[in-house]
Protein backbone atom coordinates (compact mmCIF):
# COMPACT_ATOMS: atom_id res chain seq x y z
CA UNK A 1 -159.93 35.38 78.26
CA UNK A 2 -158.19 33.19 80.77
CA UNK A 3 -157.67 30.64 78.35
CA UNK A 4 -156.26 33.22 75.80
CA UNK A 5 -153.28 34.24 78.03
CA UNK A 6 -152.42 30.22 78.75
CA UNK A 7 -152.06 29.71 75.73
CA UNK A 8 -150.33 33.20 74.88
CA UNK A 9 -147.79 32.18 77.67
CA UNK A 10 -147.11 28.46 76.64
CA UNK A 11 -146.27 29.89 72.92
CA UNK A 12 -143.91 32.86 74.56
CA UNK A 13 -142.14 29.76 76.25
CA UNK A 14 -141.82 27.41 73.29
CA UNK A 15 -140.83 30.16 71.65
CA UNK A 16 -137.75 31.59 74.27
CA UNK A 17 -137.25 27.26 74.67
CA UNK A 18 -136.40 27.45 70.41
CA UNK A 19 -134.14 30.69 70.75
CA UNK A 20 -131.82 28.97 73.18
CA UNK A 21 -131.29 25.79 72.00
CA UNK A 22 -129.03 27.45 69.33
CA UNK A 23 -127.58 29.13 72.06
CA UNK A 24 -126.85 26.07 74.00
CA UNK A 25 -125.59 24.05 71.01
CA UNK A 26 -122.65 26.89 71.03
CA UNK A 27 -121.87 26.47 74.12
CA UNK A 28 -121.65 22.44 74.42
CA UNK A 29 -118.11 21.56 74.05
CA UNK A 30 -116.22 20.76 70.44
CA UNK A 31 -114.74 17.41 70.05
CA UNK A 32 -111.07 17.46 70.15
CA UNK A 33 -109.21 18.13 66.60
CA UNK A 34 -107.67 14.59 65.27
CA UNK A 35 -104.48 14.00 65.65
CA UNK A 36 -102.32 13.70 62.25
CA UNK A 37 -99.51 11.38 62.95
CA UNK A 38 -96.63 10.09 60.48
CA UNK A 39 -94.57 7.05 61.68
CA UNK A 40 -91.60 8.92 62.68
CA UNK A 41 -93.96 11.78 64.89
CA UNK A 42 -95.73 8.65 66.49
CA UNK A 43 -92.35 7.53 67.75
CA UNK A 44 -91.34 10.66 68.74
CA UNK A 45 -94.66 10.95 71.06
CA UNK A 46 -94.14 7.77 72.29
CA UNK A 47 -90.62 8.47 74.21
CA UNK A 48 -92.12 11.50 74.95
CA UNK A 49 -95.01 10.16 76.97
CA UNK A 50 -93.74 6.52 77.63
CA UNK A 51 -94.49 5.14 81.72
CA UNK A 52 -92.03 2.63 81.01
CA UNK A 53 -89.11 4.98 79.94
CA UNK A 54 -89.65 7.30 83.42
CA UNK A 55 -89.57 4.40 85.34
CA UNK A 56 -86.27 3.29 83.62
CA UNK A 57 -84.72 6.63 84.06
CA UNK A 58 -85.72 6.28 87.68
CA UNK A 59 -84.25 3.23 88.10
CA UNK A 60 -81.44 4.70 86.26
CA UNK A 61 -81.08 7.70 88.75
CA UNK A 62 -81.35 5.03 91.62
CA UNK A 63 -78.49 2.88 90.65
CA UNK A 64 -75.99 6.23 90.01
CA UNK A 65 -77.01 7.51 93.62
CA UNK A 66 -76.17 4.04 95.07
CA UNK A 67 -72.65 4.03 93.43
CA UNK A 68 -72.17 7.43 94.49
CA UNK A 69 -72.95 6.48 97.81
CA UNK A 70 -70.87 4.04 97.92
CA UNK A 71 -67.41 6.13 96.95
CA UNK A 72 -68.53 8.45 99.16
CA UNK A 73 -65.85 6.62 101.85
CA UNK A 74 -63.27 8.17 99.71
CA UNK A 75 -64.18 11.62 100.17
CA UNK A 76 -63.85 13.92 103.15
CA UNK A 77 -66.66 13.10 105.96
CA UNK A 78 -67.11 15.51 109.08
CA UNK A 79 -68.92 14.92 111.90
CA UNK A 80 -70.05 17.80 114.52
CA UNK A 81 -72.08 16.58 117.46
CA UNK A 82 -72.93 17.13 121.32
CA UNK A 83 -74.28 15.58 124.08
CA UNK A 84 -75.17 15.59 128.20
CA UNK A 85 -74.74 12.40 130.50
CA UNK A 86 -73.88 11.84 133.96
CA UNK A 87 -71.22 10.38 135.26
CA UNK A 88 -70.05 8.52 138.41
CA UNK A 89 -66.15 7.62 138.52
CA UNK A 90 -63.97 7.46 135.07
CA UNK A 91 -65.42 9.85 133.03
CA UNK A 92 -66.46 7.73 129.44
CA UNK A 93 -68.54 8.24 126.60
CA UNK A 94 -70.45 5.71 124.88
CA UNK A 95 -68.30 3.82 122.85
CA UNK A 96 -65.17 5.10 124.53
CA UNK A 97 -63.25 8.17 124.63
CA UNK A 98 -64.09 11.37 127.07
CA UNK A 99 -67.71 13.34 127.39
CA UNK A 100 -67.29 16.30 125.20
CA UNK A 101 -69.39 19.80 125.16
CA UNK A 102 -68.64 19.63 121.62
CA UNK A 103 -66.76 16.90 119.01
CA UNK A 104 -65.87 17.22 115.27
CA UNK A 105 -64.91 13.84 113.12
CA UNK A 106 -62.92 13.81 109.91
CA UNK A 107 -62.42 10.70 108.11
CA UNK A 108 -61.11 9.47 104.69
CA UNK A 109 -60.30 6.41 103.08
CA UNK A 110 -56.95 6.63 101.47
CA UNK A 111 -56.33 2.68 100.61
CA UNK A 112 -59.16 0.06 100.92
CA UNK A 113 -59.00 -2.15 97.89
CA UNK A 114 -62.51 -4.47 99.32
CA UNK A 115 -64.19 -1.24 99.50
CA UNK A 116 -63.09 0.46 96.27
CA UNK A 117 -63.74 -2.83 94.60
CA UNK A 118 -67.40 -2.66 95.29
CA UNK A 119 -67.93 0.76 94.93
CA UNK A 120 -66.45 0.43 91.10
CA UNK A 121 -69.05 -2.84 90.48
CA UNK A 122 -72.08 -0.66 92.50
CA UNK A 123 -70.69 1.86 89.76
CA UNK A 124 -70.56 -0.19 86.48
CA UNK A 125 -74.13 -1.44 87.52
CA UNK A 126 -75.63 2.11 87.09
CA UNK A 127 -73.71 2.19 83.50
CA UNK A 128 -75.78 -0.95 82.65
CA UNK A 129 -79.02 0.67 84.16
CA UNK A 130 -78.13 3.27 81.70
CA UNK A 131 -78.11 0.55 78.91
CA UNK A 132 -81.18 -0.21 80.33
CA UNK A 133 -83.18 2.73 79.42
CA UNK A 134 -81.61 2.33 75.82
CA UNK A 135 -83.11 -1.11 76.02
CA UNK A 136 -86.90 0.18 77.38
CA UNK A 137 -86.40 3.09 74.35
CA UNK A 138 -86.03 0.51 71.81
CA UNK A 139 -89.23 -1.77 73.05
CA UNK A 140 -91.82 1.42 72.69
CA UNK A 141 -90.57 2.50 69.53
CA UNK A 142 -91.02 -1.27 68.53
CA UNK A 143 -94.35 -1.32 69.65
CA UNK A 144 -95.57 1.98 68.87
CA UNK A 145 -94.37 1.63 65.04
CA UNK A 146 -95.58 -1.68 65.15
CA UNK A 147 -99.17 -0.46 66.30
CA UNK A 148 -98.50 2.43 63.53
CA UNK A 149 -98.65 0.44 60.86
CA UNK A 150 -101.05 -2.18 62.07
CA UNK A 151 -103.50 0.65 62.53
CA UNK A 152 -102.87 1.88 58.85
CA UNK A 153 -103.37 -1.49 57.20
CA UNK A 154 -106.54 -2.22 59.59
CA UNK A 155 -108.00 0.96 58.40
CA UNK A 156 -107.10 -0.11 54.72
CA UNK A 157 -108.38 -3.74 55.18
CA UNK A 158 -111.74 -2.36 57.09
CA UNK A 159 -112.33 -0.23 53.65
CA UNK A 160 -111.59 -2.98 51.38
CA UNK A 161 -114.03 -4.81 53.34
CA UNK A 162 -116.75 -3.02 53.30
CA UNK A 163 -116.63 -2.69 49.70
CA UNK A 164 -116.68 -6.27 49.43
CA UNK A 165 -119.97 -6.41 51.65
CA UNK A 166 -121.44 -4.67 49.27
CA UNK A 167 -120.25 -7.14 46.13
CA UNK A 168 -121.43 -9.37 48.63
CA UNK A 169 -125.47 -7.97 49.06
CA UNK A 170 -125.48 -7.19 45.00
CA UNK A 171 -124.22 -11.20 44.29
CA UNK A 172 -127.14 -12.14 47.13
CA UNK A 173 -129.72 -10.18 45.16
CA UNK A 174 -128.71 -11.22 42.08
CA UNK A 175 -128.79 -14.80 43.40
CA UNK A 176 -132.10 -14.41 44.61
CA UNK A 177 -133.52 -13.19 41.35
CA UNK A 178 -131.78 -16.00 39.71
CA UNK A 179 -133.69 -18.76 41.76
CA UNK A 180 -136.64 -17.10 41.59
CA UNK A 181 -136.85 -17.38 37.85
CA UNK A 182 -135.73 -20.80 37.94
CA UNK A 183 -131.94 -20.11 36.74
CA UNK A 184 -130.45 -21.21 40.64
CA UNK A 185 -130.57 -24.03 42.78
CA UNK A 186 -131.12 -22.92 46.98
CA UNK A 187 -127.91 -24.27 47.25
CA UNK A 188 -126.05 -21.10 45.17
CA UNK A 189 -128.68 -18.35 47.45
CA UNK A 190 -127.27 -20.47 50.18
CA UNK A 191 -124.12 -19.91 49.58
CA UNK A 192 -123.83 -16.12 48.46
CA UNK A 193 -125.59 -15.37 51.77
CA UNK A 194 -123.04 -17.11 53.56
CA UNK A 195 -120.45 -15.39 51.61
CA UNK A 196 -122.33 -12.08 52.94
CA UNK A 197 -122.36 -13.32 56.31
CA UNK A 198 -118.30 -14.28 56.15
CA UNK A 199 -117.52 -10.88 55.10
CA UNK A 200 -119.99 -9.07 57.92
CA UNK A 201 -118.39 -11.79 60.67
CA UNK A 202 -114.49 -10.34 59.18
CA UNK A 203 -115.32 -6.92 59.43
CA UNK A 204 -116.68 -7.12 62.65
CA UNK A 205 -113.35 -8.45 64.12
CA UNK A 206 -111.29 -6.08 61.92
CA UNK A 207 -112.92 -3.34 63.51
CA UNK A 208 -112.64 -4.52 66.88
CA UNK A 209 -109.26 -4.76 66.63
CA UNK A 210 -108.93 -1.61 64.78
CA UNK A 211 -110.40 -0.10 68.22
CA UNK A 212 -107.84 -1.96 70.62
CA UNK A 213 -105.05 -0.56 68.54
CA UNK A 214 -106.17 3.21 68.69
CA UNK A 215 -106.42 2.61 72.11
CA UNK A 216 -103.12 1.30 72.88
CA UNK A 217 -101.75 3.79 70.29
CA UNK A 218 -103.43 6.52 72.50
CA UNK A 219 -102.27 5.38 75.34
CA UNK A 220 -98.44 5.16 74.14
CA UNK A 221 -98.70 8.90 72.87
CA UNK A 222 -100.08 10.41 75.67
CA UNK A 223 -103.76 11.42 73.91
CA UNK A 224 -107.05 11.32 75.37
CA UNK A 225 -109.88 8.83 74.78
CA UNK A 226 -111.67 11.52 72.95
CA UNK A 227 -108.96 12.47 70.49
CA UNK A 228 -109.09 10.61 66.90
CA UNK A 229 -105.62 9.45 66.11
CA UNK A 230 -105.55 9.88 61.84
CA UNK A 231 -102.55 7.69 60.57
CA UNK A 232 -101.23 7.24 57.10
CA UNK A 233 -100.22 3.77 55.26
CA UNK A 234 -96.53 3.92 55.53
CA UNK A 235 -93.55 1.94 55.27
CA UNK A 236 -90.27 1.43 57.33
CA UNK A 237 -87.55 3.93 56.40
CA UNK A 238 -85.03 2.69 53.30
CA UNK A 239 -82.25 2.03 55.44
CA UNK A 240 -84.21 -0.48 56.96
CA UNK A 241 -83.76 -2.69 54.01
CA UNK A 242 -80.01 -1.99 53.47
CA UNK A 243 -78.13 -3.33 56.81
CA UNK A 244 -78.44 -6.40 55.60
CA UNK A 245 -75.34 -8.65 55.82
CA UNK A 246 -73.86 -6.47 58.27
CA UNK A 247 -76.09 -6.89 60.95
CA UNK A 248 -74.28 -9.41 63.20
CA UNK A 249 -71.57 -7.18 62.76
CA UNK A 250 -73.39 -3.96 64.04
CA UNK A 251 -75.34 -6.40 66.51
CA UNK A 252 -71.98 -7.20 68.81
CA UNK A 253 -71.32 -3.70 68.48
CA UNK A 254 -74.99 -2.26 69.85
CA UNK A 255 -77.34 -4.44 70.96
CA UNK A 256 -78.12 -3.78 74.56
CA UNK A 257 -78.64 -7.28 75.97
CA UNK A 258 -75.02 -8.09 74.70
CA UNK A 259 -73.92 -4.48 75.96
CA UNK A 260 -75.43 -5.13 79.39
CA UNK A 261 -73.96 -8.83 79.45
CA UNK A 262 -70.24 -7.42 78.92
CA UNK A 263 -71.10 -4.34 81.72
CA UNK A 264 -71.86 -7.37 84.11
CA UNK A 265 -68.71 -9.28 83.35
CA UNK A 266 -66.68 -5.91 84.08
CA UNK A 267 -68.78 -5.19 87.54
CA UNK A 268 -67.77 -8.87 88.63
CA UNK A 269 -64.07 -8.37 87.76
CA UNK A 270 -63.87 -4.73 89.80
CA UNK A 271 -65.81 -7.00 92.56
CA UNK A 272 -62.81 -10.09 92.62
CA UNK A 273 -59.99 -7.37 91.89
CA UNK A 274 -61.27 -5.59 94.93
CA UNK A 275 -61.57 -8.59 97.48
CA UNK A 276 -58.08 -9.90 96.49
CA UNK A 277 -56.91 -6.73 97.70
CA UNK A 278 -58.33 -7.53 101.34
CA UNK A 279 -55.03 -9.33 101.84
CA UNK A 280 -53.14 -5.88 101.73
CA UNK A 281 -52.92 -2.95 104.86
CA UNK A 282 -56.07 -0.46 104.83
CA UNK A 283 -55.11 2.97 105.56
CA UNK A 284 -57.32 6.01 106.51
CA UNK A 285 -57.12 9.73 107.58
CA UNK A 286 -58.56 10.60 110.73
CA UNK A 287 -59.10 13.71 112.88
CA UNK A 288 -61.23 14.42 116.22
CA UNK A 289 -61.58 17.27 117.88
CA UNK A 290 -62.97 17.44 121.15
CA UNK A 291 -63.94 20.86 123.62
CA UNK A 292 -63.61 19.10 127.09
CA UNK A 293 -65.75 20.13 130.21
CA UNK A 294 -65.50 20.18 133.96
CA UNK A 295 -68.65 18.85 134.53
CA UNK A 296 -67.86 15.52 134.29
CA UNK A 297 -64.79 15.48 136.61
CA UNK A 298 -62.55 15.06 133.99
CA UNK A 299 -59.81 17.66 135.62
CA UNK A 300 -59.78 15.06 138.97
CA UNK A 301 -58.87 11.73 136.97
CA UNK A 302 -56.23 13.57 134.97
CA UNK A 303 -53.52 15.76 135.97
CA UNK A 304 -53.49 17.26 132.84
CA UNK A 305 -56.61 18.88 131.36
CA UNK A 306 -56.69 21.00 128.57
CA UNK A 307 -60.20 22.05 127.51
CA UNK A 308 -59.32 21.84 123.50
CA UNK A 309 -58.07 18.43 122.05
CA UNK A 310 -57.31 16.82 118.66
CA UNK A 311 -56.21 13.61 117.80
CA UNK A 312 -54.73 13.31 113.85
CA UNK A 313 -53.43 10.88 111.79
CA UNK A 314 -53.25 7.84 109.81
CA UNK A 315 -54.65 4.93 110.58
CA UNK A 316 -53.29 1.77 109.01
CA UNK A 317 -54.69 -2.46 109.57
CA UNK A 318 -53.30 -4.83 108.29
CA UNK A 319 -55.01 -8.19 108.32
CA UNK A 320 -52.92 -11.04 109.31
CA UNK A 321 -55.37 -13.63 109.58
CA UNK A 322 -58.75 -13.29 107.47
CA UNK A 323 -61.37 -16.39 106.83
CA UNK A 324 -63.68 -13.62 105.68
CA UNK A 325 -61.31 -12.55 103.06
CA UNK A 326 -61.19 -15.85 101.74
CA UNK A 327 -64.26 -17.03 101.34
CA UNK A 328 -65.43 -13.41 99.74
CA UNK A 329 -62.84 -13.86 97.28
CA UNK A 330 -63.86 -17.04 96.36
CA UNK A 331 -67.48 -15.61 96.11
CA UNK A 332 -66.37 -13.17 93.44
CA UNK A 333 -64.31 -15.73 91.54
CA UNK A 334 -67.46 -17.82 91.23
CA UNK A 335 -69.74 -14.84 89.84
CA UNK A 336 -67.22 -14.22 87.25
CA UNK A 337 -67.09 -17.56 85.91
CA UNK A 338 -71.10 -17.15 85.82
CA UNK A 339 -71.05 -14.09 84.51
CA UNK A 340 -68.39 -15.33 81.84
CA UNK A 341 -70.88 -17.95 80.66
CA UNK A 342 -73.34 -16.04 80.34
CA UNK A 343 -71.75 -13.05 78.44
CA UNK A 344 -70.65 -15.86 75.81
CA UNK A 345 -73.86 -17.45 75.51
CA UNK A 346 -75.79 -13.78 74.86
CA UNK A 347 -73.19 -13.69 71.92
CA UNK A 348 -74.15 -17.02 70.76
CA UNK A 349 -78.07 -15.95 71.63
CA UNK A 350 -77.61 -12.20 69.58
CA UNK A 351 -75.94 -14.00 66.28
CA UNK A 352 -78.13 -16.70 66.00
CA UNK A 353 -81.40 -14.09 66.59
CA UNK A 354 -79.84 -11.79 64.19
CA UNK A 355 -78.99 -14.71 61.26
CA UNK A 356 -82.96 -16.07 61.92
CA UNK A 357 -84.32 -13.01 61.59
CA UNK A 358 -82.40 -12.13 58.75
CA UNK A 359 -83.85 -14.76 56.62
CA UNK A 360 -87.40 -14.02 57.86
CA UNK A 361 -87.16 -10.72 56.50
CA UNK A 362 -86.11 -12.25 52.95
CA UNK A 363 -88.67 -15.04 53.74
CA UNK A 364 -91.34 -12.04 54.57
CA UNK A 365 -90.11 -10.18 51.31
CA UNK A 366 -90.75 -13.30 48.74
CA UNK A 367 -94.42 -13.14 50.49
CA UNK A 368 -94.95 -10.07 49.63
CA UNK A 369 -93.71 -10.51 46.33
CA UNK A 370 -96.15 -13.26 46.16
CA UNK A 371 -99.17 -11.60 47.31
CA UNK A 372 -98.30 -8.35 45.20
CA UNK A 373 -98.49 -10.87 41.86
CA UNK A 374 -101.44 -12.56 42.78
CA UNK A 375 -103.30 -9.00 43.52
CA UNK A 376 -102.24 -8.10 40.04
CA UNK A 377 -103.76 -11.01 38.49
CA UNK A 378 -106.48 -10.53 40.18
CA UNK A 379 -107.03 -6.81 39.20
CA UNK A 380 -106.23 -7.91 35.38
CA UNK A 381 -109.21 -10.53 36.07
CA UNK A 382 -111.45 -7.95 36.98
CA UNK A 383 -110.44 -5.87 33.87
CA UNK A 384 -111.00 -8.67 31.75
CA UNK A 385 -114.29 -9.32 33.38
CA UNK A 386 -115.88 -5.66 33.13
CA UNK A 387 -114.24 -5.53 29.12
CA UNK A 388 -116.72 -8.65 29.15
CA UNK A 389 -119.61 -7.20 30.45
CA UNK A 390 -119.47 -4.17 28.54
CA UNK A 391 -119.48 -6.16 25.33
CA UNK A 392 -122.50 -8.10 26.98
CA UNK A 393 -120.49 -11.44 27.14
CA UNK A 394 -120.08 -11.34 30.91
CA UNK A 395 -123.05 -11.12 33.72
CA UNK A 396 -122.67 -8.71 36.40
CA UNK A 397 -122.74 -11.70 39.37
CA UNK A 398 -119.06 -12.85 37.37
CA UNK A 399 -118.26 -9.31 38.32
CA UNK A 400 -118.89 -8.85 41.37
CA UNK A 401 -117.35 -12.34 42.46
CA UNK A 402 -113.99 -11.10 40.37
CA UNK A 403 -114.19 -7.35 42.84
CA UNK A 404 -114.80 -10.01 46.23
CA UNK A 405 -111.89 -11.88 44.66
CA UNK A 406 -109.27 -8.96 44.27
CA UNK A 407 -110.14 -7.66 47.52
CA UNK A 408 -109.22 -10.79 48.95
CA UNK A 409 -106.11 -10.56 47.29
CA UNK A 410 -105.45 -6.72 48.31
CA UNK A 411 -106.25 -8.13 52.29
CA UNK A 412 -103.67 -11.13 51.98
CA UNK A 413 -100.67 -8.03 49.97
CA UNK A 414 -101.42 -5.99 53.30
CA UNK A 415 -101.02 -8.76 55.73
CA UNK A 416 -97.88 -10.23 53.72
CA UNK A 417 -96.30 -6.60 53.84
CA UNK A 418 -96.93 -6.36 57.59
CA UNK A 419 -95.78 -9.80 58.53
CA UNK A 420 -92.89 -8.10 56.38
CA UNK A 421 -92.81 -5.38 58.34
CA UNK A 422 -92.37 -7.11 61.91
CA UNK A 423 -90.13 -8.89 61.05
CA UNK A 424 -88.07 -5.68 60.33
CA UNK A 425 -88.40 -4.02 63.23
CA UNK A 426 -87.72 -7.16 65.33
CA UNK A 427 -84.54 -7.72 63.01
CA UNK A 428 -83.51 -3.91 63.66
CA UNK A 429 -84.26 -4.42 67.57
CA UNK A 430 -81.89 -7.34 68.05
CA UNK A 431 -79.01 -5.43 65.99
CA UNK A 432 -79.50 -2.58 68.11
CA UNK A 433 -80.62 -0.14 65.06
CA UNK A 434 -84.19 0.36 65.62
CA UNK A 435 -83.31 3.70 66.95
CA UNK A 436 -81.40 4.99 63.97
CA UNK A 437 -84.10 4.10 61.85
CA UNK A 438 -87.00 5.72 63.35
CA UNK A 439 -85.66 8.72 64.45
């Protein structure tokens, strides 16, 4: 009897163990949904989600609060403060003037050309941090179209591939069969297994690389590690192809290394403009107010003490003898030379990128060209072949060597229209129109 209820009791908890696991299966969590992307949404993601565009806009913020600091000179400063001291004989404050219960400071600038000079370069430099950003914007959506459309051949080449593996194990069996009747030397086995083991080695690599890709895509777009990223094989936009000869043209118009190149020559000019006027007067407003107190025996060193003062006025310099002024102007005359040389050489630098990579894009397109031809052949060989074998004139090894054959040729069209590709977008970059394009 005792043995009866053991056992009814371990079948009552198989059985309750069986009605949960269903249970517990619905409550595990579902894998994310893939993420359907099109070139132009993976772009769009990118800027969205980019480290390396918040940091420029950071930088960007920094640089416009430094150049508003430094007009702030120009603007209306007041100063309230207080303070408690003791004093034995003339009553003094630190850093002259009386010991007030209360003081009030207004100051101006109304004419400082050294000061104004710097404040306009401190300015121009946050209009190139601006250009800046525009440059960081146009380096992800480079690299995140680029990994686009790497990621769609991969996934293309990874497919071919494994269809060739298999042409691969059927022309090692047949091989096989062939030297075991007597119809093969070791040497052809030999060979179709390292054909096999070529292809395996090839698609191992492809998908490793597939895998860094995804993951630097993910990491560009903001997605998880868990979330599949589903891409399509796509092409640049049309208008990629029809710039053409007017690239150099648009390229001193927008790229942003040439942009940022001219900002710097007009930050050094505001900077010599401004030190040359250090020779002339400064002048600036001024008014203190100051609520006196007995305490400090002000009322015994002068006969006349009024409790309320203010000073007002202008306040002019005017430097008669200035080694300083010299030497900074000389300074600034020297970093506009520099920066002079340098804007001219980024135009020489811009024109010749644009002109080289304007003939590797036509160099790129005859590739593809190539590749596409030599894919077709190959497809009108394998036509040819399985007419053949139909009609019995053809073996099925001839075959599959023809399929191994055309994908080979479908591998080197993809590469040929990627290396076509780059050199696109790096063609578009340089010009300054990789933004128009993908957006």
């Amino acid at each position: 009897m005792v043995r009866n209820n053991w056992r009814l009791r371990v079948s009552v908890a198989a059985l309750a163990l069986l009605t949960a696991l269903p249970a517990a299966a619905q409550e595990a969590p579902a894998a994310p949904a893939p993420v359907l992307l099109t070139l132009k949404r993976a772009v769009e993601l990118a800027l969205q989600n980019s480290k390396d565009i918040q940091v420029a806009k950071i930088q960007a913020s920094v640089a416009e609060r430094t150049a508003k600091a430094g007009m702030a000179d120009f603007l209306p400063n007041i100063y309230a403060g207080s303070g408690l001291g003791f004093t034995y004989g003339m009553p003094e404050a630190a850093g002259g003037g009386l010991p007030s219960v209360v003081s009030a400071t207004y100051s101006e600038q109304v004419f400082n050309k050294p000061l104004l000079g710097q404040a306009r370069e401190l300015k121009e430099q946050a209009r190139a941090q601006q250009i800046q950003v525009e440059e960081v914007r146009n380096s992800v959506m480079a690299r995140t179209a680029s990994a686009y459309l790497e990621l769609g051949k991969l996934r293309h080449e990874i497919e071919l591939l494994s269809k060739e593996r298999e042409s691969a194990e059927k022309i090692v069996q047949i091989t096989k069969d062939r030297q075991a009747e007597g119809l093969e030397l070791p040497t052809e086995a030999t060979r179709a297994e390292l054909l096999k083991a070529q292809v395996t080695q090839r698609l191992l690599q492809l998908e490793g690389r597939e895998e860094d890709v995804t993951i630097f895509l993910r990491r560009q777009l903001g997605l998880t590690a868990e979330q599949a990223v589903e891409v399509s094989v796509e092409d640049l936009p049309g208008a990629a192809e029809q710039e053409g000869a007017n690239l150099v043209a648009l390229a001193m118009l927008h790229s942003p290394g040439l942009r940022m190149a001219e900002s710097d020559v007009r930050a050094r000019e505001f900077r010599l403009n401004g030190e040359r006027g250090g020779y002339l007067p400064t002048i600036q407003f001024f008014t203190v107010y100051s609520l006196l107190s007995k305490l400090n025996n002000i009322d015994l060193f002068y006969k006349r003490y009024h409790k309320d003062n203010v000073n007002a006025g202008v306040q002019i310099q005017i430097p008669l003898f200035s080694p300083r002024t010299w030497e900074a102007v000389g300074l600034a005359r020297e970093n506009l030379v520099a920066a002079k040389v340098a804007l001219e050489g980024k135009r020489g630098e811009v024109s010749g990128e644009v002109r080289q990579r304007t003939r590797r894009v036509k160099e790129m397109e005859a590739g593809k060209e190539v590749a596409r031809l030599e894919l077709q052949l190959a497809q009108q060989d394998v036509e040819a072949l399985q007419a053949r074998f139909g009609e019995g004139r053809a073996n099925l090894r001839e075959v599959e060597k023809a399929r191994v054959e055309e994908n080979e040729k479908w591998m080197a069209y993809l590469d040929a229209n990627f290396q076509r590709q780059q050199a696109q977008l790096e063609l578009l970059r340089s010009a300054g129109q990789i933004e128009k394009i993908l957006q």
